[in-house]
N, C-alpha and C. Protein backbone atom coordinates (compact mmCIF):
# COMPACT_ATOMS: atom_id res chain seq x y z
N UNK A 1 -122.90 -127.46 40.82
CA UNK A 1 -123.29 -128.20 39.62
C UNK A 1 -124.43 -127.51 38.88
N UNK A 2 -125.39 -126.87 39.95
CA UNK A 2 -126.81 -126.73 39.00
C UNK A 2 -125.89 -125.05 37.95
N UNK A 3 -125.17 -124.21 38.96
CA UNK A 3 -124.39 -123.37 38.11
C UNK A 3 -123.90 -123.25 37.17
N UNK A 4 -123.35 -124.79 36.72
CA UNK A 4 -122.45 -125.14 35.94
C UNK A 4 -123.69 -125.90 34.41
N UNK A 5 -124.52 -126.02 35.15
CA UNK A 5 -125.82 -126.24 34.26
C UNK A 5 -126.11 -124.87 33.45
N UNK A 6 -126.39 -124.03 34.30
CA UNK A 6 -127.16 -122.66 34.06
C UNK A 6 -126.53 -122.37 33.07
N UNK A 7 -124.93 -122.37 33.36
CA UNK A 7 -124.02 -121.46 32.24
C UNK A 7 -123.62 -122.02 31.14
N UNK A 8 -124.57 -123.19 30.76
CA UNK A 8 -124.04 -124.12 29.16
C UNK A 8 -125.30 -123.76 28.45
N UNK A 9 -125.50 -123.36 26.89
CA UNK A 9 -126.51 -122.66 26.17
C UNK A 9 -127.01 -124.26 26.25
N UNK A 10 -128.59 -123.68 25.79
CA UNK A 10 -129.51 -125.50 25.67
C UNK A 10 -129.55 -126.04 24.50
N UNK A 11 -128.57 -127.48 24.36
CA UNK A 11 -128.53 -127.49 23.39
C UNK A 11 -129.52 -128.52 22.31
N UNK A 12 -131.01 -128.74 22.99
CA UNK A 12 -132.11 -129.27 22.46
C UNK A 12 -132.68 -127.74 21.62
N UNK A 13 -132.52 -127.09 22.36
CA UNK A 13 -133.23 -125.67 21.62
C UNK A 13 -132.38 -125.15 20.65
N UNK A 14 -131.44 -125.44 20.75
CA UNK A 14 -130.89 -124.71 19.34
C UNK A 14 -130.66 -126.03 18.08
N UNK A 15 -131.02 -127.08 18.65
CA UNK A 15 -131.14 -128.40 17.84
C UNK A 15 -131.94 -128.03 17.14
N UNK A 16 -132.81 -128.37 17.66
CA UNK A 16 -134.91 -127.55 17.01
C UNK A 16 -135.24 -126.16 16.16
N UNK A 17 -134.03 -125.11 16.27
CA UNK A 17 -134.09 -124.19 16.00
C UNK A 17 -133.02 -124.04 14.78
N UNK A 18 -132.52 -124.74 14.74
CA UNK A 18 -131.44 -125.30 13.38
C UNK A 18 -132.37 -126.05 12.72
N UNK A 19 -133.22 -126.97 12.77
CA UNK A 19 -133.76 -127.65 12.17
C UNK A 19 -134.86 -127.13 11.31
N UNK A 20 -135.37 -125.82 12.31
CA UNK A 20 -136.72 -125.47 11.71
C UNK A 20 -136.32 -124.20 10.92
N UNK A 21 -135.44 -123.82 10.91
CA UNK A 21 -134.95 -122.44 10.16
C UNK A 21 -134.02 -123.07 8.80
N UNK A 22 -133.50 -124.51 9.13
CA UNK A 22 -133.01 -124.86 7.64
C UNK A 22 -134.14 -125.11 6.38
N UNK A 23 -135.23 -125.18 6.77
CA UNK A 23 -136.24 -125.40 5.85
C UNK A 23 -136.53 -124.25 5.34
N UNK A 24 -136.40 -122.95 5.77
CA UNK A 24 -136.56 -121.54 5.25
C UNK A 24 -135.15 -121.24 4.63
N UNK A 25 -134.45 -121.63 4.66
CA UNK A 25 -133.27 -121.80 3.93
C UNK A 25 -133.39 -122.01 2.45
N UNK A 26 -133.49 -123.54 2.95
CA UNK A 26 -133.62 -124.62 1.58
C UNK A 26 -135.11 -123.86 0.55
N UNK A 27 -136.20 -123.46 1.35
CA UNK A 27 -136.77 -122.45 0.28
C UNK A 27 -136.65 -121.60 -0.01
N UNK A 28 -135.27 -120.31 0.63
CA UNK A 28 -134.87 -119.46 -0.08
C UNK A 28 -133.66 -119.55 -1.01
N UNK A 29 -133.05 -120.73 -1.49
CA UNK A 29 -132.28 -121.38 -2.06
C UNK A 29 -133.35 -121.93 -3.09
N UNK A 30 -134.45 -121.98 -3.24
CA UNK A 30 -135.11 -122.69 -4.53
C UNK A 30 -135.78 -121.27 -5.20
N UNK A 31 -135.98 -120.25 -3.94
CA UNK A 31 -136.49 -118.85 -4.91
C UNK A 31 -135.45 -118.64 -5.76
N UNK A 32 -133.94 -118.96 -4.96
CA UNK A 32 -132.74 -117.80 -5.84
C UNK A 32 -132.72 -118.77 -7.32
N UNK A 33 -133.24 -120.66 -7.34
CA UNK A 33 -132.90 -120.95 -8.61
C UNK A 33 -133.87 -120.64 -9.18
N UNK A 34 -135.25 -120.75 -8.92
CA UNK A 34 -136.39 -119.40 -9.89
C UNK A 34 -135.93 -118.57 -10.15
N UNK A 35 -135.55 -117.70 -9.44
CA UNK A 35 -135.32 -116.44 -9.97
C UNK A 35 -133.93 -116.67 -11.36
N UNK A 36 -132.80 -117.41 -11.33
CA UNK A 36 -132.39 -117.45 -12.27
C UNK A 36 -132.25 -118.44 -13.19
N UNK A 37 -133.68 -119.13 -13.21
CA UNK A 37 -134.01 -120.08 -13.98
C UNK A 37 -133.11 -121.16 -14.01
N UNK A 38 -132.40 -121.96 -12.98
CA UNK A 38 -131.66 -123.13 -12.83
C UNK A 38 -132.89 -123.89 -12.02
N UNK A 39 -131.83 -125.26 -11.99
CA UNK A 39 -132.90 -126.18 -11.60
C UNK A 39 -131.52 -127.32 -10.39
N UNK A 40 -131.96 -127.31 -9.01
CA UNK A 40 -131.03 -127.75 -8.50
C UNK A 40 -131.50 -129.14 -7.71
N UNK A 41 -131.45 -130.74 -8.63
CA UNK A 41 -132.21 -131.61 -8.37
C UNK A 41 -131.80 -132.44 -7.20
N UNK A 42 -130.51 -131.99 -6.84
CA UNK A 42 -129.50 -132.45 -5.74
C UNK A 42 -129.63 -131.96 -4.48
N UNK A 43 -130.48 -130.64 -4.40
CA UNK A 43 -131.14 -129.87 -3.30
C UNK A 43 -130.72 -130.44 -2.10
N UNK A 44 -131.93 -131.72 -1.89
CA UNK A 44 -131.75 -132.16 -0.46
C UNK A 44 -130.74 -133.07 0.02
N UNK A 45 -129.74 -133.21 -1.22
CA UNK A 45 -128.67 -134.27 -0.62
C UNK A 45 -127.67 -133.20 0.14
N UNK A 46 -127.69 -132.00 0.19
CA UNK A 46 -127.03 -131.27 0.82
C UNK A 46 -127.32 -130.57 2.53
N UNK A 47 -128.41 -131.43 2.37
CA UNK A 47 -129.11 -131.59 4.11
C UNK A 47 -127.63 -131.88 5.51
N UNK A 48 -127.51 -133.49 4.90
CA UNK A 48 -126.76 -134.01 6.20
C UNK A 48 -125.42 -133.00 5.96
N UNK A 49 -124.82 -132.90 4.80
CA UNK A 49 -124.14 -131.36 4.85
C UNK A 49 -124.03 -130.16 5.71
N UNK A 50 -124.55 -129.90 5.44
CA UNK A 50 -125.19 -128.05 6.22
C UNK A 50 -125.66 -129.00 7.46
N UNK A 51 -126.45 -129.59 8.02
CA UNK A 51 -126.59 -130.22 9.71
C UNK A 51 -124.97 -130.41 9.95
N UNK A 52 -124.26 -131.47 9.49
CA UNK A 52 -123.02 -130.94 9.89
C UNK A 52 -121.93 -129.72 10.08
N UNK A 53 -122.21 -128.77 9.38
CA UNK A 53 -121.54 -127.47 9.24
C UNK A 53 -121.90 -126.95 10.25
N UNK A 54 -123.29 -126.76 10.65
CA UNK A 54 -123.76 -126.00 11.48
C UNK A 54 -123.72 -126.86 12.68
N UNK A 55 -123.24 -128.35 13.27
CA UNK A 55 -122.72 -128.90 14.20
C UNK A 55 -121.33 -128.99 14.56
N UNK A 56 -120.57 -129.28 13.78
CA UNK A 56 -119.05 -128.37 13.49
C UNK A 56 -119.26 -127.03 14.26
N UNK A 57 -119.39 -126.06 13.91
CA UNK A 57 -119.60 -124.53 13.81
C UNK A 57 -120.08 -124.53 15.50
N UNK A 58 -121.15 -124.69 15.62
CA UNK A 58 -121.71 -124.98 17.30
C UNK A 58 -120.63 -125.17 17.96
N UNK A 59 -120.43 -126.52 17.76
CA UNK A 59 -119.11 -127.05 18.58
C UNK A 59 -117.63 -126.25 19.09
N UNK A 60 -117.57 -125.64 17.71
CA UNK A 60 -116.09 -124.51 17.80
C UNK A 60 -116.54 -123.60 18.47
N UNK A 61 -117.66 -122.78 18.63
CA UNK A 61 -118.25 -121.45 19.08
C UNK A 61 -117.92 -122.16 20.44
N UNK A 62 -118.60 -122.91 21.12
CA UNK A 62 -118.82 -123.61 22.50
C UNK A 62 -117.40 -124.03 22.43
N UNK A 63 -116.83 -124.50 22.18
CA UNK A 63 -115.30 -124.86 23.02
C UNK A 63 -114.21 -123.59 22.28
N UNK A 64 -114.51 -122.54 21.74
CA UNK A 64 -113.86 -121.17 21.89
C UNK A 64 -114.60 -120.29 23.36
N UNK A 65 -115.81 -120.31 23.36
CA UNK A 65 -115.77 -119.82 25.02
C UNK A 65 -115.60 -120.30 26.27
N UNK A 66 -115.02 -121.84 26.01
CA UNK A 66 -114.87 -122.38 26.94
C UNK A 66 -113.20 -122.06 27.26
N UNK A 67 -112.39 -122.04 26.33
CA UNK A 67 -110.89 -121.37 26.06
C UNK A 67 -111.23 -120.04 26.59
N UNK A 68 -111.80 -118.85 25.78
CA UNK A 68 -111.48 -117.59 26.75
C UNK A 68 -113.21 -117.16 27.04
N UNK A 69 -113.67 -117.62 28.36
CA UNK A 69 -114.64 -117.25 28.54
C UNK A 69 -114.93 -115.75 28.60
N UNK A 70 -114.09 -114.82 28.39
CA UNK A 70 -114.46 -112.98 28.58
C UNK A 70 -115.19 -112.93 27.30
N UNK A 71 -114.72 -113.65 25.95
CA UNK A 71 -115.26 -113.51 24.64
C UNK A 71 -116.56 -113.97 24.68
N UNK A 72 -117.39 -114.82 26.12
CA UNK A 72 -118.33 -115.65 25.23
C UNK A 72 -119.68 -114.62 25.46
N UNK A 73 -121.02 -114.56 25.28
CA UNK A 73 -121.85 -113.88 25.43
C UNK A 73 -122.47 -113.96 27.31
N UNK A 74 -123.16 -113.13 27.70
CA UNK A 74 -123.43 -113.28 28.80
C UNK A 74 -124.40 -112.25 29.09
N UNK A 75 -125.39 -112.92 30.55
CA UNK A 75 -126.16 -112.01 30.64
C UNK A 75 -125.63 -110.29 31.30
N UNK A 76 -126.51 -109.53 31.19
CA UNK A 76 -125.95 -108.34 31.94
C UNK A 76 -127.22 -108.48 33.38
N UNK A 77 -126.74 -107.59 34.17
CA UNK A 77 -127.31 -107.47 35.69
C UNK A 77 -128.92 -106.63 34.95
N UNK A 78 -128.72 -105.58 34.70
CA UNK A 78 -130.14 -105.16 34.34
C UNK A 78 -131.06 -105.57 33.24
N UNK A 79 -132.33 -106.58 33.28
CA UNK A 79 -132.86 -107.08 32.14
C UNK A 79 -133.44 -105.94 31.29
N UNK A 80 -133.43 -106.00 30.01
CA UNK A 80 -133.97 -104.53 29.19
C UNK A 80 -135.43 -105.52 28.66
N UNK A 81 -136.15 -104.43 27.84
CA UNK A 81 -137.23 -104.40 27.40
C UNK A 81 -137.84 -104.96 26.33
N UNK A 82 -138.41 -105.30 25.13
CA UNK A 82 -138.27 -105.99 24.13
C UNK A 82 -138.42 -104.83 23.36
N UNK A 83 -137.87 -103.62 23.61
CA UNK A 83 -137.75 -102.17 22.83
C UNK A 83 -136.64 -103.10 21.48
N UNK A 84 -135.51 -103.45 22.15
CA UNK A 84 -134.28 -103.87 21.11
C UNK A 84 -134.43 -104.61 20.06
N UNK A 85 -135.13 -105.92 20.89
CA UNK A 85 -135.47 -106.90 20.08
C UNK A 85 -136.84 -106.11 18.39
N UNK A 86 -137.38 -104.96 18.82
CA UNK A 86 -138.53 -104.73 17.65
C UNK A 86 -137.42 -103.65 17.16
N UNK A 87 -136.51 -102.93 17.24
CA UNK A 87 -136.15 -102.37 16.76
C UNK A 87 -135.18 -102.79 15.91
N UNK A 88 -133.93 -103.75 16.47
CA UNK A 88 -133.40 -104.70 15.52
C UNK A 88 -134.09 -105.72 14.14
N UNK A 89 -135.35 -106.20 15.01
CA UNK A 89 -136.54 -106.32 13.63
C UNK A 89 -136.49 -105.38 12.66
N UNK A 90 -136.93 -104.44 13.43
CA UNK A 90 -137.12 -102.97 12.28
C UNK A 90 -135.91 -102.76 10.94
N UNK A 91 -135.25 -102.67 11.81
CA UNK A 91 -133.92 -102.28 11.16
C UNK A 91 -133.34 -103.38 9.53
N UNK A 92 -133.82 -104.82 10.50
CA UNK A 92 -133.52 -105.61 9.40
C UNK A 92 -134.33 -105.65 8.10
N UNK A 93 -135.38 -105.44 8.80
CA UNK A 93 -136.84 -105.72 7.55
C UNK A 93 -136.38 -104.02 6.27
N UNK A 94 -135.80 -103.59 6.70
CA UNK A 94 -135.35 -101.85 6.15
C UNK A 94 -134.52 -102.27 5.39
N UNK A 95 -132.89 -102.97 6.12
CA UNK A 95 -132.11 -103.55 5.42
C UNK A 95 -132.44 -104.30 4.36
N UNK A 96 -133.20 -105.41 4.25
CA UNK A 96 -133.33 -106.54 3.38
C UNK A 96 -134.62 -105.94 2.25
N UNK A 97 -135.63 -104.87 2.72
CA UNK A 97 -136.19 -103.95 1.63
C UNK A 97 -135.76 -103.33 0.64
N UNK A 98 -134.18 -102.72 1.15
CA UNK A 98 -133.11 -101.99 0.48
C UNK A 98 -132.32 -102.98 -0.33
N UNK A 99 -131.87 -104.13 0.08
CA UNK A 99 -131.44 -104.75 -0.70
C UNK A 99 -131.90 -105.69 -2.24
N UNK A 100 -133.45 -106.05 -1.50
CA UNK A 100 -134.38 -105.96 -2.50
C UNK A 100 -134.86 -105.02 -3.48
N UNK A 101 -134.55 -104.10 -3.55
CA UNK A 101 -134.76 -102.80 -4.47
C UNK A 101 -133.82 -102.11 -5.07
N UNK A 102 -132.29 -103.06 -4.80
CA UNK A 102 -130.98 -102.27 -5.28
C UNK A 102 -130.96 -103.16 -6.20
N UNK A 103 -129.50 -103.11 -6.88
CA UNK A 103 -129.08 -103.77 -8.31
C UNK A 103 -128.32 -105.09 -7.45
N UNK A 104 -127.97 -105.20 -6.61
CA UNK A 104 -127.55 -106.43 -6.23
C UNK A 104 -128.47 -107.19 -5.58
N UNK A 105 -129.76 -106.90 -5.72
CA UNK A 105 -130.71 -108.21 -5.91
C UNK A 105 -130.51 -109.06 -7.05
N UNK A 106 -130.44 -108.53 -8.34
CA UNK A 106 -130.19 -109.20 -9.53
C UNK A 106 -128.94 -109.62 -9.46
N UNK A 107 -127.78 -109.09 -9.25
CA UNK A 107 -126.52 -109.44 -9.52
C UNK A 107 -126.25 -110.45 -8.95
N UNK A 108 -126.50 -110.57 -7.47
CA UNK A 108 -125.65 -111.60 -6.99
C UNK A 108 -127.03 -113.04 -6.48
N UNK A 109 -126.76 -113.74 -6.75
CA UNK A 109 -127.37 -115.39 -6.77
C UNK A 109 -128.24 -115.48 -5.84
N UNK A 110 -127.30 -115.63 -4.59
CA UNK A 110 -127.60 -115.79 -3.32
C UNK A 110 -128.49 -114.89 -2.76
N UNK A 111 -129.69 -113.67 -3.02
CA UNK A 111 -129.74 -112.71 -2.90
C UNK A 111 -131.20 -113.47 -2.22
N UNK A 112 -132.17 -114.18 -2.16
CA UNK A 112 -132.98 -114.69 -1.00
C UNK A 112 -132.40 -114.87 0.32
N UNK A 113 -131.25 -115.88 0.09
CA UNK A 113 -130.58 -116.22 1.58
C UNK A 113 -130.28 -115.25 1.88
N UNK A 114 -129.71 -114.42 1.71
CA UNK A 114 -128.83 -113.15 2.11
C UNK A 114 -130.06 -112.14 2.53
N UNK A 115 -131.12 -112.15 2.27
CA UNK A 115 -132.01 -110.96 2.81
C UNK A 115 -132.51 -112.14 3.87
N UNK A 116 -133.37 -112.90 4.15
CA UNK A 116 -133.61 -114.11 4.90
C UNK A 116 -132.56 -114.23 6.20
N UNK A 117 -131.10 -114.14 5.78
CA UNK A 117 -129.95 -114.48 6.91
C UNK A 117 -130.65 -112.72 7.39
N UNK A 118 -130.39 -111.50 6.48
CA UNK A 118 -130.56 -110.00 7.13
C UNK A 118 -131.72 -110.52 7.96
N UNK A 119 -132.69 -110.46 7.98
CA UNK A 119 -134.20 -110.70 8.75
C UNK A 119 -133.58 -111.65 10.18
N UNK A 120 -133.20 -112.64 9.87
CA UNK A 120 -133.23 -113.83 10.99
C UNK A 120 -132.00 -112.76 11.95
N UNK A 121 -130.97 -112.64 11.36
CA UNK A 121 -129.76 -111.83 12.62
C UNK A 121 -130.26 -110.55 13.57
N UNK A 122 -130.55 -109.76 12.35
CA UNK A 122 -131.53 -108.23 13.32
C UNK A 122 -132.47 -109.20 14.25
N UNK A 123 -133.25 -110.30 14.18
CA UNK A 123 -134.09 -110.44 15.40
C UNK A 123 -133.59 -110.57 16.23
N UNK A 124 -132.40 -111.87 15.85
CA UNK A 124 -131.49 -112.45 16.98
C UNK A 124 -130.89 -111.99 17.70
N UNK A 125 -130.16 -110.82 17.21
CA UNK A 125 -129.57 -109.42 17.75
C UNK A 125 -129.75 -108.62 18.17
N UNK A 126 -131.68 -108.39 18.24
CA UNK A 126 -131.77 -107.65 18.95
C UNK A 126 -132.73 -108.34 20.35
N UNK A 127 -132.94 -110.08 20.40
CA UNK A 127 -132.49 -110.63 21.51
C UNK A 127 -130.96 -110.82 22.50
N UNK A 128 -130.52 -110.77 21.56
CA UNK A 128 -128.86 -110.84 22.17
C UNK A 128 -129.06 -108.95 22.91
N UNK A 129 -129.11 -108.56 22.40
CA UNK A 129 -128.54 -107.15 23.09
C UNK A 129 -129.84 -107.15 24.28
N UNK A 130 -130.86 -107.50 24.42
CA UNK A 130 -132.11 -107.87 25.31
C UNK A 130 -131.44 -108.36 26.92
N UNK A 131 -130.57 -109.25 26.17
CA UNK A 131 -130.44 -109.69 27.53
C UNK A 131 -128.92 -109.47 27.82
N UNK A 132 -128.34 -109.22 27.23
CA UNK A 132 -126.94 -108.95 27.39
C UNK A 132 -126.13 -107.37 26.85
N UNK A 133 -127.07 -107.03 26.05
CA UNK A 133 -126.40 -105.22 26.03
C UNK A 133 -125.56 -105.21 24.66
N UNK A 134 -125.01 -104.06 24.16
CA UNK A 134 -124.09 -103.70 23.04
C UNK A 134 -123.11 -104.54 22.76
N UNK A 135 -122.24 -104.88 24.30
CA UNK A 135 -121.06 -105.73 24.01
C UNK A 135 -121.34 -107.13 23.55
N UNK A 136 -122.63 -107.87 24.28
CA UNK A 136 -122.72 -109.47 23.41
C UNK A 136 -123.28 -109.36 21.97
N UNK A 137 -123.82 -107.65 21.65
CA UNK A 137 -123.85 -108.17 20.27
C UNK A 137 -122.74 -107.80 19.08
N UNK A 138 -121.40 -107.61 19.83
CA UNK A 138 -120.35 -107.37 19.18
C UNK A 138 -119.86 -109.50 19.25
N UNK A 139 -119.75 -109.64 20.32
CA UNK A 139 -119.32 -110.76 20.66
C UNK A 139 -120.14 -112.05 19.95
N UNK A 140 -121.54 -112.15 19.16
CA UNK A 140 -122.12 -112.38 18.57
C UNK A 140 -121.86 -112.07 17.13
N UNK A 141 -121.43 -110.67 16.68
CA UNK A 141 -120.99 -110.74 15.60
C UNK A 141 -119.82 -111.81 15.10
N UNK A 142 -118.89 -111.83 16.28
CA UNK A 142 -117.36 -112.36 16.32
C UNK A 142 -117.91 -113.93 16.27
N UNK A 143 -118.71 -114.65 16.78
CA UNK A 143 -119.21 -115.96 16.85
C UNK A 143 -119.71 -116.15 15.37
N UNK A 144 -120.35 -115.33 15.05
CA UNK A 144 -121.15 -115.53 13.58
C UNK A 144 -119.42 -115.40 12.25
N UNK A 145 -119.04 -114.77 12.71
CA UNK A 145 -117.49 -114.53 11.49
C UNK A 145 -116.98 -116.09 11.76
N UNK A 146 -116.47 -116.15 13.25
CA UNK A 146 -115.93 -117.78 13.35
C UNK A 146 -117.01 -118.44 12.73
N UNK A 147 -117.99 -118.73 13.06
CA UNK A 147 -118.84 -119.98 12.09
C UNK A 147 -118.77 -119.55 10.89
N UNK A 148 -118.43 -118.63 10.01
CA UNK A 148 -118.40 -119.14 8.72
C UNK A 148 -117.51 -119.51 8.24
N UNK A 149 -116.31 -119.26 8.85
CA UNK A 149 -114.46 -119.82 8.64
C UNK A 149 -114.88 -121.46 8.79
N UNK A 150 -115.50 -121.58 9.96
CA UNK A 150 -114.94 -123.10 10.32
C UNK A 150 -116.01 -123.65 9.42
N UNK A 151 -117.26 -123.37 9.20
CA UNK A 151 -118.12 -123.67 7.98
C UNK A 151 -117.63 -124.21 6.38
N UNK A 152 -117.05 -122.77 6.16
CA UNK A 152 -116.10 -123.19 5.16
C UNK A 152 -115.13 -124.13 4.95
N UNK A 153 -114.32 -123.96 5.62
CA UNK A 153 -113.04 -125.23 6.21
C UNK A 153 -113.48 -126.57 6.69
N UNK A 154 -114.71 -126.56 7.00
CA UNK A 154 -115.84 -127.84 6.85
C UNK A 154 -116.38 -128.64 5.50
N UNK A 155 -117.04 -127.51 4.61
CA UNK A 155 -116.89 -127.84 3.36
C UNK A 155 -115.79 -128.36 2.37
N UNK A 156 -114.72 -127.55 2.85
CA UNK A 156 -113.21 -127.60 2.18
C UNK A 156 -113.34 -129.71 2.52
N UNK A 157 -113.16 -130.01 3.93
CA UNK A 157 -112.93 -130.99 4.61
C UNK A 157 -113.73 -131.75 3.71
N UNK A 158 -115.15 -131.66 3.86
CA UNK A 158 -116.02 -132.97 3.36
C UNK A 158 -115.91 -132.67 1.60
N UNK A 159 -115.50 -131.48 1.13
CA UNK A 159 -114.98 -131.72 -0.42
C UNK A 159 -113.99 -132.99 -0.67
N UNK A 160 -113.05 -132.72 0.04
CA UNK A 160 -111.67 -133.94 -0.59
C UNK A 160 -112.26 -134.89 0.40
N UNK A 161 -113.33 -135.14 1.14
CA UNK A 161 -113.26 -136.75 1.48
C UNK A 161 -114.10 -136.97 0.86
N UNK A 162 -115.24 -136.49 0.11
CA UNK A 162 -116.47 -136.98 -1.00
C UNK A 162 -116.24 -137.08 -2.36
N UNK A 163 -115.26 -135.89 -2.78
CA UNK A 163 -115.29 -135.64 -4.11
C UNK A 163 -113.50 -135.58 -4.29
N UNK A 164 -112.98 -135.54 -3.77
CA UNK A 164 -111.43 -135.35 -4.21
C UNK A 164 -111.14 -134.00 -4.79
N UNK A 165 -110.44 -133.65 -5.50
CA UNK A 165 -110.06 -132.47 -5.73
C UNK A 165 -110.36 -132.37 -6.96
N UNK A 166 -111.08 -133.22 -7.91
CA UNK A 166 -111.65 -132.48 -9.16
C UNK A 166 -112.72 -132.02 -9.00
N UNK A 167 -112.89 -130.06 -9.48
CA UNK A 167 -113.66 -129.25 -9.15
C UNK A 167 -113.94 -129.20 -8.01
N UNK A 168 -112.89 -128.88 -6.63
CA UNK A 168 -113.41 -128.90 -5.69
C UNK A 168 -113.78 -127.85 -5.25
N UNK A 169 -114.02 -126.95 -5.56
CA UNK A 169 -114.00 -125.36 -5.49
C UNK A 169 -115.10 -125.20 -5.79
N UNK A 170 -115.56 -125.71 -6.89
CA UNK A 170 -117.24 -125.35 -7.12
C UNK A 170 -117.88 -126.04 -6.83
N UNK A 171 -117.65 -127.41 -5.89
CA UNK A 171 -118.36 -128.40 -5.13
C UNK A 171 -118.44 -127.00 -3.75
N UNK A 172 -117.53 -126.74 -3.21
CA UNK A 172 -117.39 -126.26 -2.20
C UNK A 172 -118.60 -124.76 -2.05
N UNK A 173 -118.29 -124.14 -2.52
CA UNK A 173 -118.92 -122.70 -3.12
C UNK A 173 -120.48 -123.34 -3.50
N UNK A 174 -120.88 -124.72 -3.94
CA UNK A 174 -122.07 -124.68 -3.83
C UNK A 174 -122.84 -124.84 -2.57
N UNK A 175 -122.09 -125.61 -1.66
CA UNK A 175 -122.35 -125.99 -0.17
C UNK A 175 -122.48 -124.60 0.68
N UNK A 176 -121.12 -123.96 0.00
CA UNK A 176 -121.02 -122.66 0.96
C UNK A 176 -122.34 -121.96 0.98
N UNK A 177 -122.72 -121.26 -0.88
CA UNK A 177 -123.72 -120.51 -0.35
C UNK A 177 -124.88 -120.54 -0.10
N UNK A 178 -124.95 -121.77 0.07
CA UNK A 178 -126.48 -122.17 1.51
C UNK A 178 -126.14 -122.72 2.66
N UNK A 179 -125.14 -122.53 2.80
CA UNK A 179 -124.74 -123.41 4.24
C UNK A 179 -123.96 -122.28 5.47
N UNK A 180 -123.42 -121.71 4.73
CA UNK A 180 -122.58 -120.31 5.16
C UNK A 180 -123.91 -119.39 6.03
N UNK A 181 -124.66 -119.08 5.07
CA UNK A 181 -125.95 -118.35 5.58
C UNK A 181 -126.44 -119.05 6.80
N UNK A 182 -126.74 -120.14 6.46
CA UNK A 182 -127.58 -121.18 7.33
C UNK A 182 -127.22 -121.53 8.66
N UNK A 183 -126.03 -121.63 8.96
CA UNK A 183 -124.65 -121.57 9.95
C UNK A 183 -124.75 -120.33 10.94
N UNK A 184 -124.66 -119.03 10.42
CA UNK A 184 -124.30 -118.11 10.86
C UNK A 184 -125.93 -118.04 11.43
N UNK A 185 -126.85 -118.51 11.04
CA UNK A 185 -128.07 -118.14 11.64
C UNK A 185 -128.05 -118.99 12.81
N UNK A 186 -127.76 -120.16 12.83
CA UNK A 186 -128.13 -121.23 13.82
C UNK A 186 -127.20 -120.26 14.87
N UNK A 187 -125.68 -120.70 14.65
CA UNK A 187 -124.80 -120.18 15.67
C UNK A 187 -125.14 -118.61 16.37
N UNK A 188 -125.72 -117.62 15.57
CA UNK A 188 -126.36 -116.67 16.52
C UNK A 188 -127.64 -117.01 17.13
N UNK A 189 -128.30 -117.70 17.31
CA UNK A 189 -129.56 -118.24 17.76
C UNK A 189 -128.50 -119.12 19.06
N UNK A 190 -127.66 -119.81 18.99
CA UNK A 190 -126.79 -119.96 20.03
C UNK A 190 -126.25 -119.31 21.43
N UNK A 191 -125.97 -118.33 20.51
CA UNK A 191 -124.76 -116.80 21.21
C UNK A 191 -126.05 -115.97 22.07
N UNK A 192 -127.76 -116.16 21.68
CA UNK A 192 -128.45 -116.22 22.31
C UNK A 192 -129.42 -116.77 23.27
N UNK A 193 -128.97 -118.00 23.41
CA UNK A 193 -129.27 -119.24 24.50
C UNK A 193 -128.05 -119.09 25.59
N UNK A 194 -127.01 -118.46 24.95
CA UNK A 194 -125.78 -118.73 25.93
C UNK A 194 -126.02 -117.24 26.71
N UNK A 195 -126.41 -116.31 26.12
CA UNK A 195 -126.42 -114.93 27.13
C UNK A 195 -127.62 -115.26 27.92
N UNK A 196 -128.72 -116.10 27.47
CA UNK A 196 -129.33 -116.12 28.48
C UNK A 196 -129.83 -116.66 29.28
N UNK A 197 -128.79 -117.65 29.25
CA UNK A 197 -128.30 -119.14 30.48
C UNK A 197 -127.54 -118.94 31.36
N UNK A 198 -126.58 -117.78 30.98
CA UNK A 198 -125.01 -117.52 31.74
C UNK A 198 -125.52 -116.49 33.13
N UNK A 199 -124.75 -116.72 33.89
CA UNK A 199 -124.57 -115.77 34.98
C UNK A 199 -124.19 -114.21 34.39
């Protein structure tokens, strides 16, 4: 039993850790409407939203490795160093510099969340590879792709039961691009409770 404990990610800590990273969200979602001078007064009604997406999303990740456990993350036998974890930092803070200084800072909307999601994954990832090596952070990538499918297809869902199908597409697409980001952060913050709970 206590085994069967060990090998389930904790799921008070990634409660807490969804909670406290959606607020860096929701303020990089108010830089992107500064930056293009909109004004989005509906902001926080999209809270219990995105908590659901990203409970949805949890849920599928955790009962997809419970279906083929080889896919799910896990620890490896030799613990490594926190070399990974500062270098995956590194890497991201480079990434999201670069993206800040290209033309698709301006172009595309979403361009806070999207450097914010770059920053939060390189850390996460380079905890995931900390305790579990190259392969859980492939297998982490694959967790983060599923949460944004079922994310989406979440939104799709609570579109036609809130709003019906007029304009549901740009109901949807507004949820998505703060919720999509927001998702994929929690659920890798997951994929790293689970490598380093598991046998």
């Amino acid at each position: 039993m206590d085994e069967q404990n060990q090998a389930k990610p904790a799921g008070c800590a990634t409660i807490w850790f969804g909670g406290s990273v959606l607020w860096l969200f929701i303020f990089a979602h108010v830089f992107d409407d500064v930056r293009h001078y909109t004004e989005n007064l509906f902001l926080f009604v999209v809270i219990p939203f995105l908590i659901a997406a990203a409970a949805l999303s949890v849920w599928a990740g955790r009962w997809f490795w419970h279906q083929f456990p080889n896919l799910s993350p896990h620890r490896s036998h030799a613990q490594s160093s926190f070399l990974p974890v500062l270098i995956g930092f590194l890497f991201s803070l480079m990434a999201a510099a670069l993206w800040g200084k290209s033309p698709l800072f301006a172009l595309v909307y979403d361009s806070c969340k999207i450097i914010l999601l770059i920053i939060v994954s390189g850390l996460l990832l380079g905890f995931v590879y900390k305790v579990g090596g190259r392969v859980n952070v492939l297998l982490s990538v694959l967790a983060g792709a599923l949460s944004a499918v079922t994310a989406f297809l979440g939104f799709v869902v609570m579109g036609l039961m809130f709003g019906g199908t007029k304009d549901l597409w740009s109901g949807v697409w507004s949820f998505a691009s703060i919720g999509i980001p927001y998702v994929i952060a929690v659920v890798l913050y997951d994929c790293y409770r689970k490598a380093s709970t598991a046998n």
